[in-house]
N, C-alpha and C. Protein backbone atom coordinates (compact mmCIF):
# COMPACT_ATOMS: atom_id res chain seq x y z
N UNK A 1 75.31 1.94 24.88
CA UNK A 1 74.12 2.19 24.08
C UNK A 1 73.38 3.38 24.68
N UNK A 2 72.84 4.22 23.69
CA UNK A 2 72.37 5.50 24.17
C UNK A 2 70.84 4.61 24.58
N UNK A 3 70.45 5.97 25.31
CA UNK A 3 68.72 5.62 26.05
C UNK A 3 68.39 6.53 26.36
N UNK A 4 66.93 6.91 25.78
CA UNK A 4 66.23 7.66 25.86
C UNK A 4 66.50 8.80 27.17
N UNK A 5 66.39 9.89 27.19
CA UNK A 5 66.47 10.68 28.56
C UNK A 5 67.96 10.37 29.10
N UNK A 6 68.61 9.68 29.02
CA UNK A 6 70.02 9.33 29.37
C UNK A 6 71.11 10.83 29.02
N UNK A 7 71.93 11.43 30.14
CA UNK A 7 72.49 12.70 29.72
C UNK A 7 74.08 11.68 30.21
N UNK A 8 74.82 11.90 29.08
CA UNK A 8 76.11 11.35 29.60
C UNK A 8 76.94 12.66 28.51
N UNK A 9 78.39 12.31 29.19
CA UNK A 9 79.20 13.95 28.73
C UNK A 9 80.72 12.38 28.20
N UNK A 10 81.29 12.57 26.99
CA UNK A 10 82.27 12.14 26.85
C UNK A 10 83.56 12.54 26.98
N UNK A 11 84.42 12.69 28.07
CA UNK A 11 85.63 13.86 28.25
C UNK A 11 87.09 13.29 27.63
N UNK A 12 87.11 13.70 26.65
CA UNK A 12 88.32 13.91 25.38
C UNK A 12 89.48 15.34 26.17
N UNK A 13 90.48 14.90 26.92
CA UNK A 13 91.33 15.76 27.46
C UNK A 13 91.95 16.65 26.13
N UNK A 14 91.24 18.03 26.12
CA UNK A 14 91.78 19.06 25.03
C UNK A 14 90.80 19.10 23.79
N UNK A 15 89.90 18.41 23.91
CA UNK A 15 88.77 18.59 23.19
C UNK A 15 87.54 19.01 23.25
N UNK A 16 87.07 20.06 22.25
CA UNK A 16 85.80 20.57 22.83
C UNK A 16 84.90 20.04 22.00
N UNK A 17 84.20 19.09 22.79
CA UNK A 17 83.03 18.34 21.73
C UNK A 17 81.56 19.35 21.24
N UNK A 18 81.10 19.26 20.30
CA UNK A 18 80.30 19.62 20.17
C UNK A 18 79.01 19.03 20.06
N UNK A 19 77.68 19.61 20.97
CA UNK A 19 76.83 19.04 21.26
C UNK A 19 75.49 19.67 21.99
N UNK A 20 74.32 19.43 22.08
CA UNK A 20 73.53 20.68 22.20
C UNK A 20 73.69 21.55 23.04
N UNK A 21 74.68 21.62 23.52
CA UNK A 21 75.10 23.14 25.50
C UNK A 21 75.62 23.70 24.52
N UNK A 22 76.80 23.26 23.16
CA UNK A 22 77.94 23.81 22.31
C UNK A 22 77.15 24.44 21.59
N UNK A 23 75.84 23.91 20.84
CA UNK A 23 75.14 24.43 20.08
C UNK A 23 74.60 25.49 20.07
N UNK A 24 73.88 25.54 21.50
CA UNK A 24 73.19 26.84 21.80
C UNK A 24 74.17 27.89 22.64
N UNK A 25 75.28 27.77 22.75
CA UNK A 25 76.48 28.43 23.21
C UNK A 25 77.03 29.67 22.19
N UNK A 26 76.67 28.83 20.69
CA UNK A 26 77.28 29.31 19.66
C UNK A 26 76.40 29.35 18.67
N UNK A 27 75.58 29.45 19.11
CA UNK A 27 73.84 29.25 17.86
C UNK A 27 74.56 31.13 16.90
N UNK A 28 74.99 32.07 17.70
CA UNK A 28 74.82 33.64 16.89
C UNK A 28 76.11 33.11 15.97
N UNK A 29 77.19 32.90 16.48
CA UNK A 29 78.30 32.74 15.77
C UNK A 29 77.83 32.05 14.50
N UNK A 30 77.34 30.59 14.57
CA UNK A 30 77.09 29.35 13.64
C UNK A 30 75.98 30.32 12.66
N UNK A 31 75.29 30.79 13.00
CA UNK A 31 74.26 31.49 11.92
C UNK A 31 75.09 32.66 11.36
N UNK A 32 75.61 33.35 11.62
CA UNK A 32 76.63 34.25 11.33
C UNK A 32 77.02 33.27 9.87
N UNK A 33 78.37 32.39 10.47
CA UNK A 33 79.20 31.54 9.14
C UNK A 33 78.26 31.41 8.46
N UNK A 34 76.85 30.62 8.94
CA UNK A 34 76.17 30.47 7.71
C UNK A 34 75.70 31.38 6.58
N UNK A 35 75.54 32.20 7.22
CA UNK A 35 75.04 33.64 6.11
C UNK A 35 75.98 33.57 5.14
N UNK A 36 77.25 33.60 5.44
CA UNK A 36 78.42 33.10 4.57
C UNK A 36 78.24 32.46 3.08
N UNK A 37 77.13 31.90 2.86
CA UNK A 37 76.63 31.06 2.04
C UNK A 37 76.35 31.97 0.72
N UNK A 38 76.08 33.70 1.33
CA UNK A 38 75.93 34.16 0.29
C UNK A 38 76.90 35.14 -0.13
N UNK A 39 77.43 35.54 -1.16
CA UNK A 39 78.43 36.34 -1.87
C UNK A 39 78.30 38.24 -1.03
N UNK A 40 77.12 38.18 -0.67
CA UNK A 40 76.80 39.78 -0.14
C UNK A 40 77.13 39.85 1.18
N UNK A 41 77.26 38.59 1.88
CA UNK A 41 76.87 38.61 3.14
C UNK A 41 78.70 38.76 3.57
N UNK A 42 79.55 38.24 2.58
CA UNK A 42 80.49 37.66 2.63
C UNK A 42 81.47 39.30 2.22
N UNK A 43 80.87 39.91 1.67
CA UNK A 43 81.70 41.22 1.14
C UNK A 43 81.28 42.06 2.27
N UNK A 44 79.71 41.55 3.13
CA UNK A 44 79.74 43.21 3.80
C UNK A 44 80.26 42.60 5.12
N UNK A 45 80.78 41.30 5.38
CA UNK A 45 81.64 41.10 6.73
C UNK A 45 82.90 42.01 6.05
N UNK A 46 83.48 42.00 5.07
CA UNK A 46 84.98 42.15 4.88
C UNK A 46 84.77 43.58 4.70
N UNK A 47 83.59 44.17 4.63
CA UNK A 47 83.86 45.63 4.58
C UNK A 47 83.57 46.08 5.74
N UNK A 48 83.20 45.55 6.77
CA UNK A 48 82.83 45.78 8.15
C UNK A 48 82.50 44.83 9.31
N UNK A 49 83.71 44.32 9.54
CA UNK A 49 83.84 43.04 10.11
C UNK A 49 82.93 43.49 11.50
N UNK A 50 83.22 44.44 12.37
CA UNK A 50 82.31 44.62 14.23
C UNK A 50 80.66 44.75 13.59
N UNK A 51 80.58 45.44 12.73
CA UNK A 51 79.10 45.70 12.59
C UNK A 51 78.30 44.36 12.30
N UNK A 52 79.01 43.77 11.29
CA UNK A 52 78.65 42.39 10.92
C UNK A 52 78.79 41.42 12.12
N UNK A 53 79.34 41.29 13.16
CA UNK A 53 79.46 40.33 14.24
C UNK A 53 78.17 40.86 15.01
N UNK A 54 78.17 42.22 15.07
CA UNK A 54 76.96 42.97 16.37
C UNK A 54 75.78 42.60 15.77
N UNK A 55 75.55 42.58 13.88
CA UNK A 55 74.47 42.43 13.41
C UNK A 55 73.94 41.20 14.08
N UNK A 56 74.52 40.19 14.33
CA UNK A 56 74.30 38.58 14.23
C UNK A 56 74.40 38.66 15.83
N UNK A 57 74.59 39.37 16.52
CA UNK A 57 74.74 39.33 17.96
C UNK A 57 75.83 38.32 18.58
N UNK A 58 76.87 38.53 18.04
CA UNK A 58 78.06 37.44 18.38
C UNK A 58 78.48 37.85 19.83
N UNK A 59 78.55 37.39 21.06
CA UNK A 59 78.95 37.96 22.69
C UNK A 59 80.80 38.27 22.54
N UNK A 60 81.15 38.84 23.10
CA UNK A 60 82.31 39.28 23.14
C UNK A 60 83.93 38.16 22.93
N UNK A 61 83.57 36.93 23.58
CA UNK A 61 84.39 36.09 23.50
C UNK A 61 84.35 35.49 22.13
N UNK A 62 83.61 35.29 21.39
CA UNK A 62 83.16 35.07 20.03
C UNK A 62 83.59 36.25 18.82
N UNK A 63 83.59 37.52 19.31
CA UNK A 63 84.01 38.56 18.63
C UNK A 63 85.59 38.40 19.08
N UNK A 64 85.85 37.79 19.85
CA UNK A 64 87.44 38.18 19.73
C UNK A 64 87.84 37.19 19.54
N UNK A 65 87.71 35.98 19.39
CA UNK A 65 87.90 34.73 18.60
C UNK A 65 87.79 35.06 17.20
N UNK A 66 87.05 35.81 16.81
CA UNK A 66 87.07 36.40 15.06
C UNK A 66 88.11 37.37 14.84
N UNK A 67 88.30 38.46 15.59
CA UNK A 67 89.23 39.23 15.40
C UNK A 67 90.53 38.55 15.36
N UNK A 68 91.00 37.68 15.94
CA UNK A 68 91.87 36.99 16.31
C UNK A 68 92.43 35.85 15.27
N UNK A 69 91.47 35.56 14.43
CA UNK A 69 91.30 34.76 13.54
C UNK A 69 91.69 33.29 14.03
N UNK A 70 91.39 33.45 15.24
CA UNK A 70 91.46 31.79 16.04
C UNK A 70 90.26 30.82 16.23
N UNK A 71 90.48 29.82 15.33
CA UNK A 71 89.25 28.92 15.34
C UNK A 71 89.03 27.77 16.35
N UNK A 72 90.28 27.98 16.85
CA UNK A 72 90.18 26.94 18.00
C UNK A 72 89.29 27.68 19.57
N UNK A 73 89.64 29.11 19.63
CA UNK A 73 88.89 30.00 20.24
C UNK A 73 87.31 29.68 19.84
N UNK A 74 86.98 29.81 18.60
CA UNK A 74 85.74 29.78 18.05
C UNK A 74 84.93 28.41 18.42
N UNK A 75 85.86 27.53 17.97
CA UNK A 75 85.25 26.53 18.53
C UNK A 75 84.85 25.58 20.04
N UNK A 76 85.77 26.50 20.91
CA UNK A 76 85.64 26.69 22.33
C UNK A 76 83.94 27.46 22.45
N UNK A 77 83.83 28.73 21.91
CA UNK A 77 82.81 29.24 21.81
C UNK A 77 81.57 29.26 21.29
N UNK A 78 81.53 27.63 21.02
CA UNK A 78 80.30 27.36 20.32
C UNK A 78 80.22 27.26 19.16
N UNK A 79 81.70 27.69 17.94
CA UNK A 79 81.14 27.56 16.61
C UNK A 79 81.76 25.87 15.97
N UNK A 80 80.63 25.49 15.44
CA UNK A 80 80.63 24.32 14.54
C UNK A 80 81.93 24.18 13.71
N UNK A 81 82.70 23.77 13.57
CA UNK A 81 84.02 23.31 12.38
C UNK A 81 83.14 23.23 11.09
N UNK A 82 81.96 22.90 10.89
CA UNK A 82 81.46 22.82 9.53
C UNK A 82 81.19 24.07 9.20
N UNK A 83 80.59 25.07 10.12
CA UNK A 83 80.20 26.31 9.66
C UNK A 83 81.64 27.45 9.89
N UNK A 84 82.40 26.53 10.90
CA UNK A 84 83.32 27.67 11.01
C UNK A 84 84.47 27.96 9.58
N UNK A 85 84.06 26.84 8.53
CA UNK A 85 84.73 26.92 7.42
C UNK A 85 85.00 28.11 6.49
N UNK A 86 83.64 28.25 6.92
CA UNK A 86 82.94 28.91 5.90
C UNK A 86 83.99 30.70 6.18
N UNK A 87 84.10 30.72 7.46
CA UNK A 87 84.35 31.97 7.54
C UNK A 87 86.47 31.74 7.33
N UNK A 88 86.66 30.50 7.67
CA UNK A 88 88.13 30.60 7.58
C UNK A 88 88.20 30.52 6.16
N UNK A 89 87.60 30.10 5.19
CA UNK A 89 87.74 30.47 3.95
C UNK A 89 87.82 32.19 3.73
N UNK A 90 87.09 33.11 4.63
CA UNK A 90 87.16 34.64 4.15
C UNK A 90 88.36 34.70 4.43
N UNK A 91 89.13 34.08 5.60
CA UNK A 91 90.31 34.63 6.58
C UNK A 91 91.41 33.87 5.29
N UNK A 92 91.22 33.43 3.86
CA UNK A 92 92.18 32.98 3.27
C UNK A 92 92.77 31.59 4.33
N UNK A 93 92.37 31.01 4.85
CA UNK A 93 92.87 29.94 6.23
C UNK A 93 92.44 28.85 5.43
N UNK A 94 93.68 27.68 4.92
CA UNK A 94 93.37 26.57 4.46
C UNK A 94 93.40 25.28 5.94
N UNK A 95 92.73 24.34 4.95
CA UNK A 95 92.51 23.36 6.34
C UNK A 95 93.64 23.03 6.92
N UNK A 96 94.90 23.09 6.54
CA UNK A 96 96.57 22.75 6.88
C UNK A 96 96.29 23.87 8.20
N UNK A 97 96.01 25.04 7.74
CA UNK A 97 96.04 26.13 8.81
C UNK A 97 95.66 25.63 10.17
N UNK A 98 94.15 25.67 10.22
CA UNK A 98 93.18 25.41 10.54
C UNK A 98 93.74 23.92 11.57
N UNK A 99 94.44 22.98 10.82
CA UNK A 99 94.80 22.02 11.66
C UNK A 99 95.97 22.24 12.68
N UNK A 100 96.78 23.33 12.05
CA UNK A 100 98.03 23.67 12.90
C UNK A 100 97.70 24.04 14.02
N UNK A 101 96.19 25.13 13.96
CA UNK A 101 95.66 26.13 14.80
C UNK A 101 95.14 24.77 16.38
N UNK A 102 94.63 23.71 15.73
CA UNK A 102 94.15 22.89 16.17
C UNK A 102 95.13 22.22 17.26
N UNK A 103 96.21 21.62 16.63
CA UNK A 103 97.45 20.77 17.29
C UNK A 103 97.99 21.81 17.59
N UNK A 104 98.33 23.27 17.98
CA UNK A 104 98.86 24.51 18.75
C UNK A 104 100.56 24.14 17.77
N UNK A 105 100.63 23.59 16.66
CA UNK A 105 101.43 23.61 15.68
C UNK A 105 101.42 24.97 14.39
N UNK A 106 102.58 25.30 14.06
CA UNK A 106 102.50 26.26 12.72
C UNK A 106 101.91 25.00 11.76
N UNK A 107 101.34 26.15 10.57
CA UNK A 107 101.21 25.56 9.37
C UNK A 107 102.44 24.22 8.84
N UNK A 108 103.56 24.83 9.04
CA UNK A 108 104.52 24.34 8.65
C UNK A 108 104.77 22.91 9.16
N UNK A 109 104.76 22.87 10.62
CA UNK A 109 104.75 21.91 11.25
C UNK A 109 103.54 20.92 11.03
N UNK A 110 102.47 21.04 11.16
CA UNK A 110 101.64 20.31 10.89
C UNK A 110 101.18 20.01 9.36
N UNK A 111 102.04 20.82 8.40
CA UNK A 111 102.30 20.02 7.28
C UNK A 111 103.26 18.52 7.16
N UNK A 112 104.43 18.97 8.29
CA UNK A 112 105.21 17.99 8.09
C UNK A 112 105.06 17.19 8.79
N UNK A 113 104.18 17.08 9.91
CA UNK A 113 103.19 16.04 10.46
C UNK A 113 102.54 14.94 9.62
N UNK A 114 102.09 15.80 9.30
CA UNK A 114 101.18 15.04 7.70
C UNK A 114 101.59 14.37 7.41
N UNK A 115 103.38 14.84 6.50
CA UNK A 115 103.89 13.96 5.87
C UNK A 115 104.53 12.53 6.30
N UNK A 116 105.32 13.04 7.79
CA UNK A 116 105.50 11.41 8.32
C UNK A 116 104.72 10.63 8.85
N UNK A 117 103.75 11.20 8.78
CA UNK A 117 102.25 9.56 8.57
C UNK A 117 102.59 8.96 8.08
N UNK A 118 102.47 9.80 6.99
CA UNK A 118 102.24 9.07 5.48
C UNK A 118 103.02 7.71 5.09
């Protein structure tokens, strides 16, 4: 049970939890995706992806997690999976992707992951 003033850390081997150190780690990135929200904001990243990261003040490890189009990078660096959507949607990156990127699996593979769940 949580308690007031209580600081405890949950360690998930290969997982980067997110949580307020993550938050404010990645506060430029996460406002960045969010801008995302609008159609202008979203054409003048794709017409000038560095200017648009410098606008938002993204730190270097964060800019090359974008260049890179690695969200697992990103999310090492502070960005949110909810907001980081927003931008793997510009990168054409469906959530299959996105999960491969996750499990260090291709698309392919972690499609067919999927399937023998199932």
């Amino acid at each position: 049970m949580d308690q007031p003033g209580f600081d405890y850390h949950i360690d998930i081997p290969g997982t980067t939890l997110f949580d307020g150190k993550q938050a404010m780690k990645g506060y430029a990135l996460n406002k960045m995706c969010y801008a995302f929200n609008k159609e202008e904001n979203r054409n003048a990243f794709k017409a000038d992806e560095e200017a648009f990261m410098e606008q938002y003040g993204l730190n270097n490890t964060q800019k090359q997690a974008v260049r890179d189009r690695n969200v697992l990078a990103m999310i090492e660096a502070g960005g949110n999976i909810y907001y980081l959507a927003k931008l793997a949607g510009i990168f054409k990156l469906s959530v299959q992707d996105v999960g491969g990127q996750q499990t260090g699996m291709t698309t392919e593979e972690f499609q067919q992951h999927l399937l023998d769940q199932a």
